[in-house]
C-alpha atoms as a PDB file:
ATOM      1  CA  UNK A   1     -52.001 -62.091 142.723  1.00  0.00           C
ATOM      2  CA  UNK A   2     -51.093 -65.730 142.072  1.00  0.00           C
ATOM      3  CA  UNK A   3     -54.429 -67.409 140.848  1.00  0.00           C
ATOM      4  CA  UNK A   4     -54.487 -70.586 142.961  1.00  0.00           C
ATOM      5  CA  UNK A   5     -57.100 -73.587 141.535  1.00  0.00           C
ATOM      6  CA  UNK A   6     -58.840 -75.142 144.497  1.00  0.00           C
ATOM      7  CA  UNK A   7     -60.361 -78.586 144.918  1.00  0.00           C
ATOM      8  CA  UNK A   8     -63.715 -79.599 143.753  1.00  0.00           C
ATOM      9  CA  UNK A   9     -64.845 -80.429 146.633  1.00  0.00           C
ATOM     10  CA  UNK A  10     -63.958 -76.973 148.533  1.00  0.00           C
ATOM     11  CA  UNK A  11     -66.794 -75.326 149.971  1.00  0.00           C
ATOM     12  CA  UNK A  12     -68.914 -78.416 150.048  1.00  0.00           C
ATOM     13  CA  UNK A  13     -66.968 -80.773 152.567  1.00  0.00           C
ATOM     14  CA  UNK A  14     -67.155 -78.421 155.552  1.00  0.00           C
ATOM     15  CA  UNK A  15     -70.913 -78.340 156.711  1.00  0.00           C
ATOM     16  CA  UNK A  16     -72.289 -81.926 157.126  1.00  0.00           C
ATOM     17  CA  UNK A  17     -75.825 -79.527 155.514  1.00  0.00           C
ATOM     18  CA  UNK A  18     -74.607 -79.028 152.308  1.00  0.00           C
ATOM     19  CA  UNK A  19     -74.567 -81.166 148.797  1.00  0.00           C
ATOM     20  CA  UNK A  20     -71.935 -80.814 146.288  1.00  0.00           C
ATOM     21  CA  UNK A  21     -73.124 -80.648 142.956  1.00  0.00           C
ATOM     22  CA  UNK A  22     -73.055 -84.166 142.149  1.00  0.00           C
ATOM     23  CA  UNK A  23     -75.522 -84.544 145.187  1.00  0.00           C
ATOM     24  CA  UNK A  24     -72.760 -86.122 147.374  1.00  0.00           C
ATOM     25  CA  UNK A  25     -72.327 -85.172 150.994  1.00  0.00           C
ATOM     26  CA  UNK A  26     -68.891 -84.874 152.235  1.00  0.00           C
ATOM     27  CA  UNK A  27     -68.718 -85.577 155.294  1.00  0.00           C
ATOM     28  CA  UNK A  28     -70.334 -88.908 155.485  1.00  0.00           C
ATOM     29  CA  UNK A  29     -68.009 -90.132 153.269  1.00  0.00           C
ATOM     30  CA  UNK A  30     -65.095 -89.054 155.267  1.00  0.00           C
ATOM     31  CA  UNK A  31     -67.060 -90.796 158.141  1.00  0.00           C
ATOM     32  CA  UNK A  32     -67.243 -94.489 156.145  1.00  0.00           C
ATOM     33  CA  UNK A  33     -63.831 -93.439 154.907  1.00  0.00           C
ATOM     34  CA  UNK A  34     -62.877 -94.008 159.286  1.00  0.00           C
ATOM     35  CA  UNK A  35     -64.690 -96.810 158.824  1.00  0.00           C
ATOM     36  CA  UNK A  36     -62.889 -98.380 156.191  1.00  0.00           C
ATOM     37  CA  UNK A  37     -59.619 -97.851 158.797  1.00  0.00           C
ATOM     38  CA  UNK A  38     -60.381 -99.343 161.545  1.00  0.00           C
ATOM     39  CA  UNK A  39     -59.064-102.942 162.005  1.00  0.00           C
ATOM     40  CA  UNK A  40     -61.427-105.727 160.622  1.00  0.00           C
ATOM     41  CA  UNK A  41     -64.631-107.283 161.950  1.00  0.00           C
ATOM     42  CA  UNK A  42     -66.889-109.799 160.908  1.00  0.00           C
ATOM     43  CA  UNK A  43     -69.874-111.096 161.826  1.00  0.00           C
ATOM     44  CA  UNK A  44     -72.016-114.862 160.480  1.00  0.00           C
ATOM     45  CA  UNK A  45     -75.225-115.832 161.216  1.00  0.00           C
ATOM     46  CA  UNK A  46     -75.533-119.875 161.705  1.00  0.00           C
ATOM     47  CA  UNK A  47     -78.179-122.369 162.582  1.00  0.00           C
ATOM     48  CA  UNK A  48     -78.818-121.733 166.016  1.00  0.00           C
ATOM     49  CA  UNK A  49     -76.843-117.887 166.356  1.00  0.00           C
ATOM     50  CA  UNK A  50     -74.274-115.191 165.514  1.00  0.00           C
ATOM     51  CA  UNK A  51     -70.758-115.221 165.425  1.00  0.00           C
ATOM     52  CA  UNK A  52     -69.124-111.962 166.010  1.00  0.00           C
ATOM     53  CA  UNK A  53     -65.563-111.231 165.848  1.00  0.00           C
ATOM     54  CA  UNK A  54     -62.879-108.043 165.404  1.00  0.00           C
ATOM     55  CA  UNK A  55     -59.494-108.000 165.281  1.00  0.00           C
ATOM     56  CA  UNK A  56     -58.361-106.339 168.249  1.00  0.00           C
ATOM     57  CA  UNK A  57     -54.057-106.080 168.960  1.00  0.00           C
ATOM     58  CA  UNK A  58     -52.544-104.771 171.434  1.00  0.00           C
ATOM     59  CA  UNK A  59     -49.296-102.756 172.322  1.00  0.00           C
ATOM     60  CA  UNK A  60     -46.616-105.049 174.663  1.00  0.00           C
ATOM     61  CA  UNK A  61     -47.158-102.240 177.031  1.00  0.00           C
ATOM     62  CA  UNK A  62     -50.858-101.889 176.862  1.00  0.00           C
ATOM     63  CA  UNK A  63     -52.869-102.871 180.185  1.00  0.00           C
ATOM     64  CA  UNK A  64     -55.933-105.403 179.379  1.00  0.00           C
ATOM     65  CA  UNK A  65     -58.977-103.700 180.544  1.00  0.00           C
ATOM     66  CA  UNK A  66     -62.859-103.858 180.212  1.00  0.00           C
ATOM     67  CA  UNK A  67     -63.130-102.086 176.609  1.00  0.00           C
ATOM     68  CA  UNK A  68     -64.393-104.487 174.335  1.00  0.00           C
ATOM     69  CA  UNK A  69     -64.620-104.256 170.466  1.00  0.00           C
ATOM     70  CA  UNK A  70     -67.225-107.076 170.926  1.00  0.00           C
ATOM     71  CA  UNK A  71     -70.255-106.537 172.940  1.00  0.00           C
ATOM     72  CA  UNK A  72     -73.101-107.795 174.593  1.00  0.00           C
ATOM     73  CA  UNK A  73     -75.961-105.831 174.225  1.00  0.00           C
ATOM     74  CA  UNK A  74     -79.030-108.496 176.015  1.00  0.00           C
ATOM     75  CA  UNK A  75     -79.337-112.102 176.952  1.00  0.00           C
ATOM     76  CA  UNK A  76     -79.963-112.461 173.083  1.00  0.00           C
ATOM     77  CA  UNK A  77     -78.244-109.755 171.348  1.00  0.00           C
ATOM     78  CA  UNK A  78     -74.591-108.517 170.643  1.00  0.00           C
ATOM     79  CA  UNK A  79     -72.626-106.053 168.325  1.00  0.00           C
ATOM     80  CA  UNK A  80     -69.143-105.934 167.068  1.00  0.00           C
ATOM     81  CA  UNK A  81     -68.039-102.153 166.302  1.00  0.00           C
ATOM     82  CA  UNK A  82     -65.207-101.064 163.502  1.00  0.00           C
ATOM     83  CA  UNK A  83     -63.964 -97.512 163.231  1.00  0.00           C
ATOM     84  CA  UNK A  84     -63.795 -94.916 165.719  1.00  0.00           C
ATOM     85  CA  UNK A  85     -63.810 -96.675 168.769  1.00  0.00           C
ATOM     86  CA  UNK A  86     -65.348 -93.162 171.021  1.00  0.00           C
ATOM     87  CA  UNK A  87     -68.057 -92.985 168.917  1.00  0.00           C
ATOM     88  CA  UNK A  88     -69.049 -96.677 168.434  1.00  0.00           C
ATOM     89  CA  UNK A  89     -68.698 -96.917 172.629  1.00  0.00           C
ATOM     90  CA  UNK A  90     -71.542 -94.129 172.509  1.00  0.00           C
ATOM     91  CA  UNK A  91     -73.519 -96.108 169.594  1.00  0.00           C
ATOM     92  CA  UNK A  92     -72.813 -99.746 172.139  1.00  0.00           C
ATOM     93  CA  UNK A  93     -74.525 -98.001 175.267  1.00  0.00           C
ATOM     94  CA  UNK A  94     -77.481 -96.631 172.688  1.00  0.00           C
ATOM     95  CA  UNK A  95     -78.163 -99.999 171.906  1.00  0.00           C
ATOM     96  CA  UNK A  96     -77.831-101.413 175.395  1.00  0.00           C
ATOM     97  CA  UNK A  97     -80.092 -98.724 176.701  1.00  0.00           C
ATOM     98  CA  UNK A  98     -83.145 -98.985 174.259  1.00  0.00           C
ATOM     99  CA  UNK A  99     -82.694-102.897 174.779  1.00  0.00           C
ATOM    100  CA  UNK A 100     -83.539-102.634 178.192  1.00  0.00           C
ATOM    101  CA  UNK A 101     -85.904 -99.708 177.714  1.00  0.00           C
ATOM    102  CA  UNK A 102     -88.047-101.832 175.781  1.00  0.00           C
ATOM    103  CA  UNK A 103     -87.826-105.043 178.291  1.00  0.00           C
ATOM    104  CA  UNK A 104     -88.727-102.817 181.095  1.00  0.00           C
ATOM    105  CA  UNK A 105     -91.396-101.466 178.938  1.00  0.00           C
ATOM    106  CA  UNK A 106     -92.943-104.950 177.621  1.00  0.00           C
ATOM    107  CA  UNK A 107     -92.045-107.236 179.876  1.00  0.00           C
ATOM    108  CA  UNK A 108     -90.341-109.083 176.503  1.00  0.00           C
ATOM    109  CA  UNK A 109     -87.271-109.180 174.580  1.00  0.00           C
ATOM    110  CA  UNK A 110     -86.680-106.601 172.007  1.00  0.00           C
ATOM    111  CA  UNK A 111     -86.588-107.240 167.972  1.00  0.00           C
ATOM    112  CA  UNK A 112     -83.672-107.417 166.195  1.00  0.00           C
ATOM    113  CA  UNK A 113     -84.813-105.526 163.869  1.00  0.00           C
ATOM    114  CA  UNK A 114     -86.533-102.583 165.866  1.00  0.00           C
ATOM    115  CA  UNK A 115     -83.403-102.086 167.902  1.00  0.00           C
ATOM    116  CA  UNK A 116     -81.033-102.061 163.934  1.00  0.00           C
ATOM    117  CA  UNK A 117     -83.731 -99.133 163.069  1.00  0.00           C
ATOM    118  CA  UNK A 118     -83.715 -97.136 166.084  1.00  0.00           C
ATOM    119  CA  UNK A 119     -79.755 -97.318 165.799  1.00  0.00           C
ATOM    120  CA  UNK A 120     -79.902 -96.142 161.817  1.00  0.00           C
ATOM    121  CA  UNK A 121     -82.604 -93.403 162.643  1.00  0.00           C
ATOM    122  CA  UNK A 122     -80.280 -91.652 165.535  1.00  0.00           C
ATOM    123  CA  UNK A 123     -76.763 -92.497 163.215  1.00  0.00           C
ATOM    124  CA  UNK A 124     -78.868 -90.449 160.051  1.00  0.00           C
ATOM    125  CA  UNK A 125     -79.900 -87.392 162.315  1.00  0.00           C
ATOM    126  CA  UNK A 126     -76.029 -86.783 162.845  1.00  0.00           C
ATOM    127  CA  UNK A 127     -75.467 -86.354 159.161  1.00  0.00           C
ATOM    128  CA  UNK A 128     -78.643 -83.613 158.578  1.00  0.00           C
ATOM    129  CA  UNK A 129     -77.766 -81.200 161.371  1.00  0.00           C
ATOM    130  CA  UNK A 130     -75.424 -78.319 161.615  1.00  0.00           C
ATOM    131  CA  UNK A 131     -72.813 -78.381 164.083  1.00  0.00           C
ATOM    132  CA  UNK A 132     -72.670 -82.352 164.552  1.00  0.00           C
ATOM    133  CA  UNK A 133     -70.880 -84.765 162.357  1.00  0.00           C
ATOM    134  CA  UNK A 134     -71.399 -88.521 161.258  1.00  0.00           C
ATOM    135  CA  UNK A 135     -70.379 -91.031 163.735  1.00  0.00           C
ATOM    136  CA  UNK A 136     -67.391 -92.664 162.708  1.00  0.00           C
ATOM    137  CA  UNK A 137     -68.033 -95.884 163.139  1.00  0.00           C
ATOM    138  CA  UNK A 138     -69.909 -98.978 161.356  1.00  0.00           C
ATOM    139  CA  UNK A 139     -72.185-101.699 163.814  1.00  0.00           C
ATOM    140  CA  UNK A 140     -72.701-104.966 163.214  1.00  0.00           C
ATOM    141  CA  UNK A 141     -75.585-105.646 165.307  1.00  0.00           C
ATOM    142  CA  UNK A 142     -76.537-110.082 166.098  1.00  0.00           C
ATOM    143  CA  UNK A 143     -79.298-111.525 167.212  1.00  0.00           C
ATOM    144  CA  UNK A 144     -82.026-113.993 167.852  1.00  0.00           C
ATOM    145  CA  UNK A 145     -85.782-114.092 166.907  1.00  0.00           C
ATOM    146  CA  UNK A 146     -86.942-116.790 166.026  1.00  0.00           C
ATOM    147  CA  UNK A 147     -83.767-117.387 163.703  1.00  0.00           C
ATOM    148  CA  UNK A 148     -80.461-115.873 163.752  1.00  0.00           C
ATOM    149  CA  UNK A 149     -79.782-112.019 162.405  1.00  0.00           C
ATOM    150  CA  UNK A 150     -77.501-109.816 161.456  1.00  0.00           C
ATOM    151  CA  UNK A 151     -77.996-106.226 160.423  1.00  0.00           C
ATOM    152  CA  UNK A 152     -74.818-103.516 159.662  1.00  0.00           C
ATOM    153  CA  UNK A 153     -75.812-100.045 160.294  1.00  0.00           C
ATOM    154  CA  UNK A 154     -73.717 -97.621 158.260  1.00  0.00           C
ATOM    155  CA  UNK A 155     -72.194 -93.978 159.489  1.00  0.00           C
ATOM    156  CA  UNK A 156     -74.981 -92.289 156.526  1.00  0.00           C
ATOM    157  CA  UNK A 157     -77.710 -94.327 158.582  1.00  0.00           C
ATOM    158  CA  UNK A 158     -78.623 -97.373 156.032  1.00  0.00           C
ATOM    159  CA  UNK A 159     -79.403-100.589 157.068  1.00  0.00           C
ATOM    160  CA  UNK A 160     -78.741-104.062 155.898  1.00  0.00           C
ATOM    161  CA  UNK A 161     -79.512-108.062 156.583  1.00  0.00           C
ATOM    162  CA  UNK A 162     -76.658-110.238 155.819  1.00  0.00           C
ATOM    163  CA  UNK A 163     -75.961-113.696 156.300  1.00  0.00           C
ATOM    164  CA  UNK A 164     -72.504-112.603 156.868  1.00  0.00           C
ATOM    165  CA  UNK A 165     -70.038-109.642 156.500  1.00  0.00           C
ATOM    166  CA  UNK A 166     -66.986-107.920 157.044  1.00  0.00           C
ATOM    167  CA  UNK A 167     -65.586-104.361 157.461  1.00  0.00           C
ATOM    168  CA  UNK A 168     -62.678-102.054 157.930  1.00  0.00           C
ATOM    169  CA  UNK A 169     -59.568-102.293 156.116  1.00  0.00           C
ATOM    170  CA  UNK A 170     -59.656-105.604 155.049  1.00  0.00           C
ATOM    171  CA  UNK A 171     -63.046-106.120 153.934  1.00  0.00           C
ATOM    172  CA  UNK A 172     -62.556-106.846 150.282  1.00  0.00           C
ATOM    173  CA  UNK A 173     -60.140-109.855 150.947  1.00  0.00           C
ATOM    174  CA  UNK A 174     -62.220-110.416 153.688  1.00  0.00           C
ATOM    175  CA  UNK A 175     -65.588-110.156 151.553  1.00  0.00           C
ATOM    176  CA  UNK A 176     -64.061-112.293 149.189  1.00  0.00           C
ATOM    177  CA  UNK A 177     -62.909-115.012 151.363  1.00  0.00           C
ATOM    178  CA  UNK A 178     -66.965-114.940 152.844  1.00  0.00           C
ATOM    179  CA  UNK A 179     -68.329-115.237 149.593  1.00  0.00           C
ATOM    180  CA  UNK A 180     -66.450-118.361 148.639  1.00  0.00           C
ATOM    181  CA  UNK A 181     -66.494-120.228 151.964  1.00  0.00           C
ATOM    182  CA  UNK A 182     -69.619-119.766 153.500  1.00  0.00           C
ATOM    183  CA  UNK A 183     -72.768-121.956 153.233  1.00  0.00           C
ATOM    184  CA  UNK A 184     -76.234-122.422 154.574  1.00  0.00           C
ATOM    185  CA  UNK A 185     -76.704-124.305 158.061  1.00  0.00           C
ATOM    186  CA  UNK A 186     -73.366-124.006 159.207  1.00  0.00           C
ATOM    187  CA  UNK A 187     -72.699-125.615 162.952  1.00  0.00           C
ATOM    188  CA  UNK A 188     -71.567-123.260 165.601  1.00  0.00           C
ATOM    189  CA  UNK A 189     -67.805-124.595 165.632  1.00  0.00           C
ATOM    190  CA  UNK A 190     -67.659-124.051 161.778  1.00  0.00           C
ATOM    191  CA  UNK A 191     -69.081-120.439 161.674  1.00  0.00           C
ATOM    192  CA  UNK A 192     -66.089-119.682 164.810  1.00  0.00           C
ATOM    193  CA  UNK A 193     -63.531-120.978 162.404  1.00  0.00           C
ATOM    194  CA  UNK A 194     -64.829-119.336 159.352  1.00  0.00           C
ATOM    195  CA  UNK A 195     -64.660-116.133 161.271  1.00  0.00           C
ATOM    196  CA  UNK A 196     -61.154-116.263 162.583  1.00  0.00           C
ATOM    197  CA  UNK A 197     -60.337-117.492 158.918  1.00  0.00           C
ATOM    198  CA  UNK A 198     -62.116-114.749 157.055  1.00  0.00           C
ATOM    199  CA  UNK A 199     -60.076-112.313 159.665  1.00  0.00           C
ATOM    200  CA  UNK A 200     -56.442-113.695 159.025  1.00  0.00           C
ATOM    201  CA  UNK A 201     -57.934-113.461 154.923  1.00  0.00           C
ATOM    202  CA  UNK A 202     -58.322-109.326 155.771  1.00  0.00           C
ATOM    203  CA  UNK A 203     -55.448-108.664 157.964  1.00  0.00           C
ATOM    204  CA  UNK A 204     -52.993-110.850 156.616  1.00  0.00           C
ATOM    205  CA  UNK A 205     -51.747-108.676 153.832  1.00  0.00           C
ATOM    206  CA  UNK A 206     -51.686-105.326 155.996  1.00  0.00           C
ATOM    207  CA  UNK A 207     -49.270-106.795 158.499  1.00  0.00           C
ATOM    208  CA  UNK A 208     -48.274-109.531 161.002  1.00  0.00           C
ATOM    209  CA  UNK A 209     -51.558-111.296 161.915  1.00  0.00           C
ATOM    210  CA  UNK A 210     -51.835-112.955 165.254  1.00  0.00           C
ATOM    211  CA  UNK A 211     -54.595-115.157 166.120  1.00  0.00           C
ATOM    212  CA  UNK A 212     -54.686-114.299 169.794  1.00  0.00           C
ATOM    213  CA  UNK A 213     -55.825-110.968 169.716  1.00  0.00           C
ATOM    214  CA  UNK A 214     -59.331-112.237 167.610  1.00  0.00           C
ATOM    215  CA  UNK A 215     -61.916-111.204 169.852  1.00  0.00           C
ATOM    216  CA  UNK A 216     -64.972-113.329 169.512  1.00  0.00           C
ATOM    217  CA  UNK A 217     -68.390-114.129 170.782  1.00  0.00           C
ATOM    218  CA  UNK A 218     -71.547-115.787 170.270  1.00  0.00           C
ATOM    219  CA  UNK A 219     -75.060-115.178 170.460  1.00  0.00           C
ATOM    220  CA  UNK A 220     -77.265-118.009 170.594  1.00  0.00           C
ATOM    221  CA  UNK A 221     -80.508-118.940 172.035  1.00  0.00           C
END
């Protein structure tokens, strides 16, 4: 019988219930491993908003149609998505839903905040449960309060504020470019440009970059 060694990881990467010995769990790290795929997307907070932008070609025979990698969510919130793009459509109408649950509810806007939780809280369920798996996908969630916000919710169901980010496959140039270029107070026009800049910075390296197929949008007031 030919004694075959198998991977570490064997036996520990198939059930989204179960922690390898170094207390890691597979599959969620396959599921930020999609994210880190997916084509890049940013998002900045400014003075008076949110800039969010993905990079989103097309094929010459593709049809333009209402799918969006950029979405509005309310009057005063939006998300960009990067990864899967099924199962950050599912995570978009989440959010849109509980936006409007809450309006219809309160008779006010929703939090920023409250609506990033409730989208980390159902993302984490899907990596404690047998039979389901992680979504895919990473959402960068913008909004107003009483200043501008932006919150990434992660595949393993963490949360973070950031003044601005990028991810997918080229946020470390991306990251990079952010870190060295961005500042407080920035005007509307400059966080637009910064975005489309910090986009080029990610893509530019993985292929032919075109400027026209930056999706972007902005959340203000």
């Amino acid at each position: 019988m030919v004694d075959m060694e198998m991977p570490s990881q064997m036996g520990y990467d198939r059930a989204i219930i179960v922690f390898s010995p170094e207390g890691r769990i597979y599959q969620v790290e396959y599921a930020a491993q999609a994210v880190k795929l997916g084509k890049t997307s940013v998002g900045i907070s400014f003075k008076d908003g949110v800039v969010l932008a993905a990079y989103s070609p097309m094929s010459n025979l593709q049809m333009k149609s209402k799918s969006s990698k950029v979405s509005k969510i309310d009057g005063h919130l939006g998300a960009v998505e990067c990864g899967l793009t099924a199962d950050a459509r599912v995570l978009i109408d989440f959010l849109r839903v509980q936006a409007q649950i809450h309006k219809l509810t309160y008779t006010q806007d929703m939090d920023v905040f409250l609506l990033a939780k409730k989208l980390a809280n159902r993302m984490q369920i899907y990596t404690q449960y047998a039979g389901a798996r992680p979504f895919g996908a990473s959402i960068l969630l913008g909004g107003m309060n009483e200043e501008s916000i932006l919150y990434v919710i992660n595949p393993s169901g963490t949360l973070n504020r950031w003044k601005a980010k990028a991810v997918g496959r080229g946020d470390k140039e991306a990251t990079q470019y952010l870190e060295k270029n961005y500042k407080e107070n920035l005007t509307e026009e400059e966080a637009k440009k910064l975005a489309l800049d910090t986009i080029e910075h990610g893509e530019k390296k993985i292929g032919k970059f075109d400027k026209k197929a930056v999706e972007l949008d902005v959340v203000k007031k």
